[in-house]
PDB file of N, CA and C in Angstrom:
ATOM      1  N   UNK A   1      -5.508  -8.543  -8.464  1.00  0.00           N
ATOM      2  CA  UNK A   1      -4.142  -8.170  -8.748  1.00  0.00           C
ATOM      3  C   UNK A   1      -3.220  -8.993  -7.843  1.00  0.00           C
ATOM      4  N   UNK A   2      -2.018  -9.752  -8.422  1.00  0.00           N
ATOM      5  CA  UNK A   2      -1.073 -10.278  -7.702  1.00  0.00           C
ATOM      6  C   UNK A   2      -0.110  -9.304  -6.856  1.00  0.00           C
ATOM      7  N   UNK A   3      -0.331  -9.337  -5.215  1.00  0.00           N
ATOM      8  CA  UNK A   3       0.576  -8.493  -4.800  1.00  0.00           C
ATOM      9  C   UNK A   3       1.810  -9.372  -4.032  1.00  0.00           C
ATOM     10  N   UNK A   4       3.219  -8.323  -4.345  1.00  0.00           N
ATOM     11  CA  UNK A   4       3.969  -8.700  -3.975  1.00  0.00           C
ATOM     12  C   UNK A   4       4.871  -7.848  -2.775  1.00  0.00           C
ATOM     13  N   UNK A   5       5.542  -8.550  -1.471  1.00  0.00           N
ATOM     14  CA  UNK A   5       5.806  -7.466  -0.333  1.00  0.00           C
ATOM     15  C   UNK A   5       7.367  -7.375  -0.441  1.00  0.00           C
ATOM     16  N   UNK A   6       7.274  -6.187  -0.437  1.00  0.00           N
ATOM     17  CA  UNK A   6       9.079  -6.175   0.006  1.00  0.00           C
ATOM     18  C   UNK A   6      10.008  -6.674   0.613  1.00  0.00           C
ATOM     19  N   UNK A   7       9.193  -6.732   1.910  1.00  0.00           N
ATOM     20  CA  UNK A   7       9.433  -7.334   3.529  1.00  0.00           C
ATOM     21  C   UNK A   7       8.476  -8.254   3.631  1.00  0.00           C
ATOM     22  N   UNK A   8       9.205  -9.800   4.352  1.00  0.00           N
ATOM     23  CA  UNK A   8       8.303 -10.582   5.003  1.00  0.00           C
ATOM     24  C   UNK A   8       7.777  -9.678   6.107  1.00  0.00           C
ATOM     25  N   UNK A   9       7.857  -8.951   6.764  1.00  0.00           N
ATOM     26  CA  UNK A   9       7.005  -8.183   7.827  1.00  0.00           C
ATOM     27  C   UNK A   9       6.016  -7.617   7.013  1.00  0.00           C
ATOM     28  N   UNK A  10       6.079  -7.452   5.741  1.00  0.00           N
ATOM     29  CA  UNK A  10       4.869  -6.325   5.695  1.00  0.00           C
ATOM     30  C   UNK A  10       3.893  -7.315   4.814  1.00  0.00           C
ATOM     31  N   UNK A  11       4.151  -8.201   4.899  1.00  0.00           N
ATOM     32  CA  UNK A  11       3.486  -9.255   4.488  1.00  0.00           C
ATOM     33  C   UNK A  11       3.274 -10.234   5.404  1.00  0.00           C
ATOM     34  N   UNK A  12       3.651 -10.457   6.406  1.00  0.00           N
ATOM     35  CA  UNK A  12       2.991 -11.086   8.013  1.00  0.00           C
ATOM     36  C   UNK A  12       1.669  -9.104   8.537  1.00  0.00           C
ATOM     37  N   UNK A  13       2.269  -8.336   8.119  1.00  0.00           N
ATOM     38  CA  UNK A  13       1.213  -7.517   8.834  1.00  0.00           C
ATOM     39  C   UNK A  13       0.055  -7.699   8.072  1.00  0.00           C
ATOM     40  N   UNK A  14       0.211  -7.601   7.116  1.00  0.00           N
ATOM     41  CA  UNK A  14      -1.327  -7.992   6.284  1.00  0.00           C
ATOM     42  C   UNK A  14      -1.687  -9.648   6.779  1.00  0.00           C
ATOM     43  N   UNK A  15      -1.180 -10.953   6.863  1.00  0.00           N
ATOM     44  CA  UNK A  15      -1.737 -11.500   7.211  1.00  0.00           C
ATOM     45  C   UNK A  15      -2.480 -11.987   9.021  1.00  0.00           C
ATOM     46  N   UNK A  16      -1.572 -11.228   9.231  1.00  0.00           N
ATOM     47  CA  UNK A  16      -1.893 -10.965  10.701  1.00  0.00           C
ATOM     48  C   UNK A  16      -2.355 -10.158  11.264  1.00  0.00           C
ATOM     49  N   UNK A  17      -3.515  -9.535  11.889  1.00  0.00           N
ATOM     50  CA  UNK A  17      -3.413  -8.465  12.035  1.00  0.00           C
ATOM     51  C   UNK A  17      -3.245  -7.859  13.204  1.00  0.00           C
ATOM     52  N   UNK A  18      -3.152  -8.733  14.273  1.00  0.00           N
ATOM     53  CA  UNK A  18      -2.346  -8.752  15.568  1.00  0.00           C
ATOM     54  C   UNK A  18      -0.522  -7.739  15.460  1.00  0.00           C
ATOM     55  N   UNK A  19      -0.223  -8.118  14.369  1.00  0.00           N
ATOM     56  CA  UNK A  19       1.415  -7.847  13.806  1.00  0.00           C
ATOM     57  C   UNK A  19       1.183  -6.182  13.645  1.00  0.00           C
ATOM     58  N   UNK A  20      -0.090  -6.016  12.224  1.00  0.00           N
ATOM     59  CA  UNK A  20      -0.171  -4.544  11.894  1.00  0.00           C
ATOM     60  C   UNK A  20      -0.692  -3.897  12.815  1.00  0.00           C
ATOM     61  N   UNK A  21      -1.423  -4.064  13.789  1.00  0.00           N
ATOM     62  CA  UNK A  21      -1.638  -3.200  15.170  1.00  0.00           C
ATOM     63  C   UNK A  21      -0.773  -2.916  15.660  1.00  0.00           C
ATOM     64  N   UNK A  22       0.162  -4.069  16.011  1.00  0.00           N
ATOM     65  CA  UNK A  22       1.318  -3.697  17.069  1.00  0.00           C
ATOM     66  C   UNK A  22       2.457  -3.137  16.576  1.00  0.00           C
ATOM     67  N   UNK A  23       2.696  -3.103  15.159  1.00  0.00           N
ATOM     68  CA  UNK A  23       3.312  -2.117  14.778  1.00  0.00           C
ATOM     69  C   UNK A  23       3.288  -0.772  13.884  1.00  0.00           C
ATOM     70  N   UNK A  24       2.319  -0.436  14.072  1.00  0.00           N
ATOM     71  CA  UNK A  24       1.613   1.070  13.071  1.00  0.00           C
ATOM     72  C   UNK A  24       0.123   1.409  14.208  1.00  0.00           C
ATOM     73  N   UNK A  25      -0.149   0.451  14.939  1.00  0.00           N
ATOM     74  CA  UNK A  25      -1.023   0.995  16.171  1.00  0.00           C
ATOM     75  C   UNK A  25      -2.544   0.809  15.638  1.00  0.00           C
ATOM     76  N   UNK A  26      -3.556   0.475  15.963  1.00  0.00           N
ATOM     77  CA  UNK A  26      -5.351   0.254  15.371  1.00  0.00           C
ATOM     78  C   UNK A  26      -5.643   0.822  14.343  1.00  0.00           C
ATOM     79  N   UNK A  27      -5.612   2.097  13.964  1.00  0.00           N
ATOM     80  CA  UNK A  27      -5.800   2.977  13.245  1.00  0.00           C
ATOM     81  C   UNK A  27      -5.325   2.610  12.105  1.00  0.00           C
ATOM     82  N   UNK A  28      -3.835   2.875  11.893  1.00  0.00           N
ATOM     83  CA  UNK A  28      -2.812   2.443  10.314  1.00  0.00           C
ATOM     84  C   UNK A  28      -3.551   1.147  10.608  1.00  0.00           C
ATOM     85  N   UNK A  29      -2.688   0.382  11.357  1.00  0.00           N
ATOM     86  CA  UNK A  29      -2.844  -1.289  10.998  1.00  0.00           C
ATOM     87  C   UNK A  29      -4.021  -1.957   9.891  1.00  0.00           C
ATOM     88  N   UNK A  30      -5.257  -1.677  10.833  1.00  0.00           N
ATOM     89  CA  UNK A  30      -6.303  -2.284  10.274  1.00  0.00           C
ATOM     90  C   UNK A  30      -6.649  -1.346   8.871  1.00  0.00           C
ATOM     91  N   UNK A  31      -6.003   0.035   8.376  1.00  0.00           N
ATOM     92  CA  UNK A  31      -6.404   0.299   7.525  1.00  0.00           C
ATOM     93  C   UNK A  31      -5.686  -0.427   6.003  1.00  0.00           C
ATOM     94  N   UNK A  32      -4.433  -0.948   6.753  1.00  0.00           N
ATOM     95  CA  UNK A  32      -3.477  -1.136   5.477  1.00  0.00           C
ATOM     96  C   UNK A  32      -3.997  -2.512   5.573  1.00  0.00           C
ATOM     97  N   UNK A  33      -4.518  -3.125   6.305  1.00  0.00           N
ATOM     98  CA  UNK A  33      -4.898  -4.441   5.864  1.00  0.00           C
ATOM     99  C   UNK A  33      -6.636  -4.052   4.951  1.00  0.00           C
ATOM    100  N   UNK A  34      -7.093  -3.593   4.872  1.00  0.00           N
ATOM    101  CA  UNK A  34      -8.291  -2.667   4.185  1.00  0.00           C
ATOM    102  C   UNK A  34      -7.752  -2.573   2.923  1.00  0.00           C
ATOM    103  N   UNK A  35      -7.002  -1.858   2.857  1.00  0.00           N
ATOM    104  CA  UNK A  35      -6.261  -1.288   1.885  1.00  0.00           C
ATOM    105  C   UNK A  35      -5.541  -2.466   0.815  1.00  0.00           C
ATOM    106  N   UNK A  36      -5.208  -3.235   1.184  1.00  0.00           N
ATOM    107  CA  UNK A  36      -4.361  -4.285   0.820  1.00  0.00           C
ATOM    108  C   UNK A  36      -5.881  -5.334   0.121  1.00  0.00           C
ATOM    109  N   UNK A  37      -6.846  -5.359   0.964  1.00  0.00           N
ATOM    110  CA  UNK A  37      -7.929  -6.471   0.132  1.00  0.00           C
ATOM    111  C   UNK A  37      -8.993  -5.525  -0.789  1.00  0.00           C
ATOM    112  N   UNK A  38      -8.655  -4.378  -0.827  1.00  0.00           N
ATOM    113  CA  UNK A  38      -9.146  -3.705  -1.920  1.00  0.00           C
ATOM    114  C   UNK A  38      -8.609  -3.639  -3.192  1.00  0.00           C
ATOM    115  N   UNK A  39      -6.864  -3.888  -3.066  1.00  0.00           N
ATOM    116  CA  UNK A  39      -5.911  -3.604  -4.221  1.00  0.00           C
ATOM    117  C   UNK A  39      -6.105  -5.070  -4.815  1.00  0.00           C
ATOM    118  N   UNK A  40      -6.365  -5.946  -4.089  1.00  0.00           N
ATOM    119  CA  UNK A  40      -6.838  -7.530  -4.644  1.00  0.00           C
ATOM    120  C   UNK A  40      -7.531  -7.733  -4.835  1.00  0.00           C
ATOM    121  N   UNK A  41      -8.606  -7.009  -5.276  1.00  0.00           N
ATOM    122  CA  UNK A  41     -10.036  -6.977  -6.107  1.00  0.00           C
ATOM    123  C   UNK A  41      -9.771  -6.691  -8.031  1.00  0.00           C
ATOM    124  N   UNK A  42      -8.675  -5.132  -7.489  1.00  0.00           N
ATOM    125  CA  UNK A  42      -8.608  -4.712  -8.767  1.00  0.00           C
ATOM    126  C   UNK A  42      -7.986  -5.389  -9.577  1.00  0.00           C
ATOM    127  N   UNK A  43      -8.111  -5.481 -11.075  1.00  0.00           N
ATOM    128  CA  UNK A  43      -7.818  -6.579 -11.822  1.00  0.00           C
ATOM    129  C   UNK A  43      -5.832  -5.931 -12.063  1.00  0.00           C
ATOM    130  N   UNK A  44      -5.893  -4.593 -12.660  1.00  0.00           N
ATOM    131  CA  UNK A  44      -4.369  -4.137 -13.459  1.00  0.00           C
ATOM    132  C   UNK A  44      -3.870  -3.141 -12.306  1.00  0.00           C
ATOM    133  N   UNK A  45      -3.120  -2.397 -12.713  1.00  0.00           N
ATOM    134  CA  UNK A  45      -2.491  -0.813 -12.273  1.00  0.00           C
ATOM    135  C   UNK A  45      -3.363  -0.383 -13.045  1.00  0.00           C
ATOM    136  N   UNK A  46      -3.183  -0.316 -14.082  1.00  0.00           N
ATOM    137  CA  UNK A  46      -4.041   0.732 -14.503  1.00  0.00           C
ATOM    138  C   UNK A  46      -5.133   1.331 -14.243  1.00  0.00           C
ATOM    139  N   UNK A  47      -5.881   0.421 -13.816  1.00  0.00           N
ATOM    140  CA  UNK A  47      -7.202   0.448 -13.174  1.00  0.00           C
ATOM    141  C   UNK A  47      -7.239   1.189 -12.049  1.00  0.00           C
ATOM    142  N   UNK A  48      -6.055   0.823 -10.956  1.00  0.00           N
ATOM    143  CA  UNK A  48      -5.995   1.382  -9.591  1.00  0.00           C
ATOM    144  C   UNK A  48      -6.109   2.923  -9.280  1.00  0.00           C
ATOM    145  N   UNK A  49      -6.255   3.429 -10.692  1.00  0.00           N
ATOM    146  CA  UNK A  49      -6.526   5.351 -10.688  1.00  0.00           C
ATOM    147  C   UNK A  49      -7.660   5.500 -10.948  1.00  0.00           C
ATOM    148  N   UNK A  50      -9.233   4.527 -11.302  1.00  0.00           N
ATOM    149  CA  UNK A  50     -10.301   4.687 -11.504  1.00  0.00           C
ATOM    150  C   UNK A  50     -10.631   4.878  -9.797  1.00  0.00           C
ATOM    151  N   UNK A  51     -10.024   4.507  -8.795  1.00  0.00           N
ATOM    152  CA  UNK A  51     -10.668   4.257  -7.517  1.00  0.00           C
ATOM    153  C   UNK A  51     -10.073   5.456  -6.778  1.00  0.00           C
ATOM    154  N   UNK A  52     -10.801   6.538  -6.855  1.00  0.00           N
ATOM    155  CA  UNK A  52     -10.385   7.499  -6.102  1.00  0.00           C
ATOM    156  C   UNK A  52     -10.067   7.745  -5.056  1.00  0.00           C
ATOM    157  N   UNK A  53     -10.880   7.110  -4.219  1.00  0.00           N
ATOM    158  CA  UNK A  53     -10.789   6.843  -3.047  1.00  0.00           C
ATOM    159  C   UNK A  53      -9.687   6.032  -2.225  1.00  0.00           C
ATOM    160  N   UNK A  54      -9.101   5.491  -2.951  1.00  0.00           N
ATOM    161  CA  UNK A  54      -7.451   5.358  -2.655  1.00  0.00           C
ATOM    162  C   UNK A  54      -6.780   6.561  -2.255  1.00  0.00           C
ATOM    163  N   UNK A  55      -7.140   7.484  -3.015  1.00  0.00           N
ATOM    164  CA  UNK A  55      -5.744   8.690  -2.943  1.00  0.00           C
ATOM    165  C   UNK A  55      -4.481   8.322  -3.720  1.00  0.00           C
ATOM    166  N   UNK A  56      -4.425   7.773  -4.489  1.00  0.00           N
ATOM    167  CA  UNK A  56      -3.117   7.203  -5.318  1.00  0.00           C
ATOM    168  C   UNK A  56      -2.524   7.934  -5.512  1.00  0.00           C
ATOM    169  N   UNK A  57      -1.183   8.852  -5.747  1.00  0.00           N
ATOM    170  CA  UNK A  57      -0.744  10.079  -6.599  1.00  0.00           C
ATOM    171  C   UNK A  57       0.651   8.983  -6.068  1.00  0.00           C
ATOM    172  N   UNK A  58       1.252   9.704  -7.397  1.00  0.00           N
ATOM    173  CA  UNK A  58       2.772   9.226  -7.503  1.00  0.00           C
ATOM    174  C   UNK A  58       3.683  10.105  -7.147  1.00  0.00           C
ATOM    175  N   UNK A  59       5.174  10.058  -6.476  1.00  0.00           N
ATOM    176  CA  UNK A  59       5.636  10.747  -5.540  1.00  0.00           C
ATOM    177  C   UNK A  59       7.018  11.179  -6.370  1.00  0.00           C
ATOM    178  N   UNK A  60       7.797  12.198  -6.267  1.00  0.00           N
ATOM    179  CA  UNK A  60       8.829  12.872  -6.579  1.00  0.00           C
ATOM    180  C   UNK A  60       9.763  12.816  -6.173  1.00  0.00           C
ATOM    181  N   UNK A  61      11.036  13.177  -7.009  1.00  0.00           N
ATOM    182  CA  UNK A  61      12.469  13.589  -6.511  1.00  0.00           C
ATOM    183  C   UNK A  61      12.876  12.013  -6.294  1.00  0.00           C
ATOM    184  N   UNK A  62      13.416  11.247  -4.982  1.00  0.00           N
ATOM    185  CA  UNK A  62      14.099  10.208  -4.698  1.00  0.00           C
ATOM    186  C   UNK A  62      13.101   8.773  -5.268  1.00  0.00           C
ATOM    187  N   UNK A  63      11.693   9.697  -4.704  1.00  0.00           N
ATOM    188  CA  UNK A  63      10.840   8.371  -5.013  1.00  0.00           C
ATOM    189  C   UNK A  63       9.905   8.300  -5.967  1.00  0.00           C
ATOM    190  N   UNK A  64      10.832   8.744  -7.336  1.00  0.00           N
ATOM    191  CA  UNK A  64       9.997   8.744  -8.305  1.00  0.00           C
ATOM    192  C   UNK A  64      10.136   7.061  -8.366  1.00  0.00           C
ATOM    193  N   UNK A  65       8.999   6.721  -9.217  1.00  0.00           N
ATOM    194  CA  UNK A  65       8.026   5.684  -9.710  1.00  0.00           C
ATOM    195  C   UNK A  65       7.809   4.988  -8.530  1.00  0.00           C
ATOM    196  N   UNK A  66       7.336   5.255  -7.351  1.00  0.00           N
ATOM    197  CA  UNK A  66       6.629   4.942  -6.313  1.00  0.00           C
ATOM    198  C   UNK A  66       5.337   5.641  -6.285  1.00  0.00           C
ATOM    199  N   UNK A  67       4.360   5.289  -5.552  1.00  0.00           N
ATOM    200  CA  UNK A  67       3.314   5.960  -5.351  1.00  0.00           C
ATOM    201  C   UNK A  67       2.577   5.837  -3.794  1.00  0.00           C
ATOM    202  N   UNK A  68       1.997   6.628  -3.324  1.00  0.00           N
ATOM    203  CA  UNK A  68       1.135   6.490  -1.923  1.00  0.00           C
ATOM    204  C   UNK A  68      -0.150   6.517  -2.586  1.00  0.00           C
ATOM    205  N   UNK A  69      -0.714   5.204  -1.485  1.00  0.00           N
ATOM    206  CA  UNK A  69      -2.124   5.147  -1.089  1.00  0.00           C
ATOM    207  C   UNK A  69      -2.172   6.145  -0.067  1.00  0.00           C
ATOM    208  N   UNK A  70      -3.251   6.757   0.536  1.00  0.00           N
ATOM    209  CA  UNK A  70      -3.877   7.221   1.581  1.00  0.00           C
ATOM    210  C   UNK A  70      -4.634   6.387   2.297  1.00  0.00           C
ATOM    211  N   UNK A  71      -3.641   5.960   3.742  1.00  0.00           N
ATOM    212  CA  UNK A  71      -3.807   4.905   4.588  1.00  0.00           C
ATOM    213  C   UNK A  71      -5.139   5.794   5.927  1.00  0.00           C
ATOM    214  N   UNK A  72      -4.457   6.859   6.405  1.00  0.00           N
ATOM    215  CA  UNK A  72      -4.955   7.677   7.172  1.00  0.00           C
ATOM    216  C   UNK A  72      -4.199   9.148   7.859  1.00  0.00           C
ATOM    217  N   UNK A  73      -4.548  10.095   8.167  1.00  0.00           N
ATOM    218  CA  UNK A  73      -4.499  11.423   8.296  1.00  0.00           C
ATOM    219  C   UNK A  73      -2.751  11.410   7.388  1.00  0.00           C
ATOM    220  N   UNK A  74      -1.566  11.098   7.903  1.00  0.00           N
ATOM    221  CA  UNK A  74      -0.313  11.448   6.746  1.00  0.00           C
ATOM    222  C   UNK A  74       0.049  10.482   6.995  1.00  0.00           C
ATOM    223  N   UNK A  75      -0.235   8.847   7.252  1.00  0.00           N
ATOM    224  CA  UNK A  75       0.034   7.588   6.768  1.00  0.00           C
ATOM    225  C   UNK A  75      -0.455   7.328   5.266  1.00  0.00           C
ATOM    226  N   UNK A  76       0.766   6.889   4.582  1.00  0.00           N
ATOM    227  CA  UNK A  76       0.245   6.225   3.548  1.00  0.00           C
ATOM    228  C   UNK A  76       1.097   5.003   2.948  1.00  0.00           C
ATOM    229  N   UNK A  77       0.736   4.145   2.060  1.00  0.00           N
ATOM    230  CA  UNK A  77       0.861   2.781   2.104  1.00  0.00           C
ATOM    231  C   UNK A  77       2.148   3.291   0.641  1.00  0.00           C
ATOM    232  N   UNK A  78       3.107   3.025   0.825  1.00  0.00           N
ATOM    233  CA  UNK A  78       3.717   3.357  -0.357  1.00  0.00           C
ATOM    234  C   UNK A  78       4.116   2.164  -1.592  1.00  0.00           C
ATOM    235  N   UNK A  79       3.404   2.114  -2.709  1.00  0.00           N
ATOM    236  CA  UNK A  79       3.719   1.294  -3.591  1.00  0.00           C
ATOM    237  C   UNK A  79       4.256   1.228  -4.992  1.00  0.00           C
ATOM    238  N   UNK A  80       4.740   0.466  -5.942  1.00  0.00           N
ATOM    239  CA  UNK A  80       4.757   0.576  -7.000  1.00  0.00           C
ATOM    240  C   UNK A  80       4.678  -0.328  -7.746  1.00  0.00           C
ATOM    241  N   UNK A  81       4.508  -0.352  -9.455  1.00  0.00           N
ATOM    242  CA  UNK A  81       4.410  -1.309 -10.064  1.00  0.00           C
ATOM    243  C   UNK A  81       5.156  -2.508 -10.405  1.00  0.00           C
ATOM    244  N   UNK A  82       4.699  -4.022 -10.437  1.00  0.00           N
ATOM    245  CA  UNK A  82       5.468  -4.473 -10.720  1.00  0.00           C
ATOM    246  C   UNK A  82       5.981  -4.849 -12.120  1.00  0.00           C
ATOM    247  N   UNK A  83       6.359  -5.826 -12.676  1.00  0.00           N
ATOM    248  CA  UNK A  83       7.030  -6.458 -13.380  1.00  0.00           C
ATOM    249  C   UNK A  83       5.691  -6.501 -14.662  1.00  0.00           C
ATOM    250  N   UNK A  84       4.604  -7.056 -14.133  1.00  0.00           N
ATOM    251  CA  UNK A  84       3.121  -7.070 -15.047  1.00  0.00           C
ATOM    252  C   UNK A  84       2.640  -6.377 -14.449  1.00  0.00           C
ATOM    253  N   UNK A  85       1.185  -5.985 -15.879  1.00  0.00           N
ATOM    254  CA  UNK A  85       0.458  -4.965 -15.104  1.00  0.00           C
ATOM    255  C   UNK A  85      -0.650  -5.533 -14.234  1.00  0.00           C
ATOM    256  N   UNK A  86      -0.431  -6.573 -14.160  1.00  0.00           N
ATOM    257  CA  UNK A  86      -1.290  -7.159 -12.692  1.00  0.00           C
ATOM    258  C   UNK A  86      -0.604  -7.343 -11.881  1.00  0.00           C
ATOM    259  N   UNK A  87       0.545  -6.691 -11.458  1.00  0.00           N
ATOM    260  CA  UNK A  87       1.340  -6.969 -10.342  1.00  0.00           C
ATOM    261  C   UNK A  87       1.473  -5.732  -9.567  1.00  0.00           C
ATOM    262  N   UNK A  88       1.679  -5.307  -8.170  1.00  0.00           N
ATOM    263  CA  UNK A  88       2.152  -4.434  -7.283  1.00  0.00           C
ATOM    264  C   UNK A  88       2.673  -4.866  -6.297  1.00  0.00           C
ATOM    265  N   UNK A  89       3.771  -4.472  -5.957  1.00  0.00           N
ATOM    266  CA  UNK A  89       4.755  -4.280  -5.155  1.00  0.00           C
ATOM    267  C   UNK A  89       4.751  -3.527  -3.936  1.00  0.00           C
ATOM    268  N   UNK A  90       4.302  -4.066  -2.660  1.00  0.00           N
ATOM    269  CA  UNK A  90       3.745  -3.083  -1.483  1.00  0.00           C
ATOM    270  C   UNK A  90       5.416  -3.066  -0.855  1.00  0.00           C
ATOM    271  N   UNK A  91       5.961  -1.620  -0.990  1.00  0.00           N
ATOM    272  CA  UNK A  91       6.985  -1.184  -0.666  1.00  0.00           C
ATOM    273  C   UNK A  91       7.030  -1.112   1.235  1.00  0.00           C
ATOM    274  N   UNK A  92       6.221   0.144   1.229  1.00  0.00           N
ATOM    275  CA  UNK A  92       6.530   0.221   3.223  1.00  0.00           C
ATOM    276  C   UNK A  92       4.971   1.037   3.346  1.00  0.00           C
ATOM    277  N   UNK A  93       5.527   1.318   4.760  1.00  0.00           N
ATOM    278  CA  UNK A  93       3.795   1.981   5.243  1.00  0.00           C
ATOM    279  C   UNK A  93       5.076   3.251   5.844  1.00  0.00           C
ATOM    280  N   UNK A  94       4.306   4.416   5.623  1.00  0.00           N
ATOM    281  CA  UNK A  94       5.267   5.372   6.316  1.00  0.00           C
ATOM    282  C   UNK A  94       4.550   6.372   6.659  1.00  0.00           C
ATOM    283  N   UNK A  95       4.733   7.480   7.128  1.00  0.00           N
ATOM    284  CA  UNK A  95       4.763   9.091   7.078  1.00  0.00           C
ATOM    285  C   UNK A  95       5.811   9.655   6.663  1.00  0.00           C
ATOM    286  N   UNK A  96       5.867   9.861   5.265  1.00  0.00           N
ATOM    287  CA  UNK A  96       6.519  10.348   4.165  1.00  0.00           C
ATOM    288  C   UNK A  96       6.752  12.377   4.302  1.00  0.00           C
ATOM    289  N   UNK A  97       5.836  12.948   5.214  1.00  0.00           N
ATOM    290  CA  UNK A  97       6.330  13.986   5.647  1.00  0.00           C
ATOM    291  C   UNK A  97       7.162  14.101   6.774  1.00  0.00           C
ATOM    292  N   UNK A  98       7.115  13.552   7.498  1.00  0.00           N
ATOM    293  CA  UNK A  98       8.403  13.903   8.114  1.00  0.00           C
ATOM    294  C   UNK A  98       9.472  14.735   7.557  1.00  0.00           C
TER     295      UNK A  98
END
């Protein structure tokens, strides 16, 4: 799948991973870079709900047609579709409860 980043930062954290440590800390960091070469395996979106193990669910109210991955304990990688259905759009990394 062609991914595309919102932010040049969140696209230096995936290629760096010096960057995603130092800003989301060992834990997030190295998971969203995990996370990120798994979503580039899968061929569509569509597909990306066969892999459960994502945690995918799509999110409500402000952020409808966004969706969270499950990065780790209430980090999650928030994304949505792009333009094709081989495209995604890696929005932010957050804790969305707050």
């Amino acid at each position: 799948m062609r991914i595309i980043y919102r932010t040049r930062q969140l696209e230096r954290a995936y290629k760096r991973q010096q960057v995603a440590v130092r800003r989301w800390g060992p834990e997030v960091g190295n998971r969203y870079r995990e996370r990120i070469d798994r979503i580039r395996t899968i061929s569509t979106w569509p597909n990306l709900f066969e892999y459960r193990s994502l945690g995918l669910h799509p999110l409500r109210g402000p952020r409808q047609g966004q969706y969270a991955i499950r990065l780790t304990g209430r980090w999650r990688l928030i994304v949505r579709q792009g333009s094709d259905p081989d495209e995604i759009e890696i929005v932010d990394v957050e804790d969305y409860h707050d």
